[in-house]
Protein backbone atom coordinates (compact mmCIF):
# COMPACT_ATOMS: atom_id res chain seq x y z
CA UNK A 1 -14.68 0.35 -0.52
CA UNK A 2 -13.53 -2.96 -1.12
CA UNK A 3 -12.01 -4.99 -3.51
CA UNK A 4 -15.25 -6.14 -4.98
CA UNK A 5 -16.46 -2.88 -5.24
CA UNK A 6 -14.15 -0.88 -7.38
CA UNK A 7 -13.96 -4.19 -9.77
CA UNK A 8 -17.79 -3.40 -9.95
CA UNK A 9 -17.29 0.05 -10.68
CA UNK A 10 -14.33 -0.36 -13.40
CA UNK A 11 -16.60 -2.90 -15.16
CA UNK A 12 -19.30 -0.84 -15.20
CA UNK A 13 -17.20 2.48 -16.10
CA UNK A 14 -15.35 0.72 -19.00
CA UNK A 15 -17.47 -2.36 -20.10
CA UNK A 16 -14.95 -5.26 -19.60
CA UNK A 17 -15.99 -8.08 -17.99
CA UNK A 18 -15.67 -8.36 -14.25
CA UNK A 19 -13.32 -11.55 -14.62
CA UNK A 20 -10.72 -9.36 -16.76
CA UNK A 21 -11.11 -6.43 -14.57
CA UNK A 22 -10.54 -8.91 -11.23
CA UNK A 23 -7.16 -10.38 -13.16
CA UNK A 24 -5.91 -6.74 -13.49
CA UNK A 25 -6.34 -5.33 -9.69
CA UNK A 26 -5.15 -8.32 -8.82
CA UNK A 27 -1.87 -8.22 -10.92
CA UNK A 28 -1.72 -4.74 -9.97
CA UNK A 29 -1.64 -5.10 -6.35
CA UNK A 30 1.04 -8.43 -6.85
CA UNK A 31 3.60 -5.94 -8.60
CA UNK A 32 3.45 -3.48 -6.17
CA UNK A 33 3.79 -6.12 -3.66
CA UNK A 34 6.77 -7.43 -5.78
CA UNK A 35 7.98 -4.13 -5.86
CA UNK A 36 7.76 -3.03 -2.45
CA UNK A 37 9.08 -6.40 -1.16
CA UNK A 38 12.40 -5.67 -3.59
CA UNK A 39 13.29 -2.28 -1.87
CA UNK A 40 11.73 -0.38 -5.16
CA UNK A 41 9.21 2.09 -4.85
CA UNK A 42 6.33 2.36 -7.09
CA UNK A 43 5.08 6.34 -8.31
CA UNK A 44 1.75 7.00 -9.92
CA UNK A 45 1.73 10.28 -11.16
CA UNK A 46 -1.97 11.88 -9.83
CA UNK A 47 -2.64 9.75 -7.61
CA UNK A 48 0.26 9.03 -5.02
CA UNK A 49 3.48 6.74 -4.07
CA UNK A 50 3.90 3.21 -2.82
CA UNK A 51 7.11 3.50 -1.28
CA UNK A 52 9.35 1.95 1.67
CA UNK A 53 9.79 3.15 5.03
CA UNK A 54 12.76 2.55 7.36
CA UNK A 55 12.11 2.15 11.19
CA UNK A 56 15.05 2.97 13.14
CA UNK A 57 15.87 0.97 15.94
CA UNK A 58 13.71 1.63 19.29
CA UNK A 59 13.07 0.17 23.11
CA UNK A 60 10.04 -1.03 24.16
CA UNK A 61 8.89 -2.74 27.14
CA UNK A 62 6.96 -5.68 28.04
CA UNK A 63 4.89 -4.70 30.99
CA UNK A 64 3.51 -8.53 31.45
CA UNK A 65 7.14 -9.69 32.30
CA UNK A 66 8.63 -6.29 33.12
CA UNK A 67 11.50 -6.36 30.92
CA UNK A 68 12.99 -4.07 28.00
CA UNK A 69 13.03 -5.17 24.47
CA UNK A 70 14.79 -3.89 21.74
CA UNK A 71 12.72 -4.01 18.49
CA UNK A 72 15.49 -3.47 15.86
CA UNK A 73 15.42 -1.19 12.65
CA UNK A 74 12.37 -2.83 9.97
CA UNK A 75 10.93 -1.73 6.91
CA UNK A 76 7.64 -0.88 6.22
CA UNK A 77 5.45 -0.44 3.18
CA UNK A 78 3.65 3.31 3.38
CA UNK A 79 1.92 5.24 0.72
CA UNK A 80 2.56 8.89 0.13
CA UNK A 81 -0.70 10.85 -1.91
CA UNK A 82 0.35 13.32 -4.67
CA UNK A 83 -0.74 17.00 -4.15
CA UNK A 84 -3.59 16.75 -6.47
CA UNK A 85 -4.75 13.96 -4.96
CA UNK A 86 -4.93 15.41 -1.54
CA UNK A 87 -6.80 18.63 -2.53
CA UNK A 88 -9.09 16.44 -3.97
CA UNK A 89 -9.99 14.93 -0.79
CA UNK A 90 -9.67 18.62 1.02
């Protein structure tokens, strides 16, 4: 489903307009960017968590110039679905 879609489907659920509903994903998605980006997670209750993920250090390889890289420790973003949510899926 894309972006597009569920504005479609929240318009026609609630009856705002598609232009307000677009605004609010939209701001949605930027504060849990925000969030994310500021080491803060972000919990919905029901539906799941937006949180950050630390990658500890590792070695690789690069097999085009045969040599060993070391790809230090990164975050990552990751989201985490509540209980509820995941038996509804089940």
């Amino acid at each position: 489903m894309t972006k597009a879609q569920i504005v479609n489907e929240i318009s026609k659920a609630t009856g705002i307009e598609k232009a307000n509903v677009l605004a609010t994903v939209e701001n949605f998605m930027e504060v849990v960017k925000d969030s994310l980006a500021n080491g803060e997670n972000v919990y919905l209750r029901g539906f799941g968590s937006f949180i950050v993920k630390t990658r500890s250090q590792k070695t690789a390889r690069n097999i085009s110039k045969n040599e060993t890289i070391i790809i230090p420790e990164h975050k990552i973003p990751a989201f985490k679905p509540a209980k509820v949510f995941m038996e509804e899926v089940k």
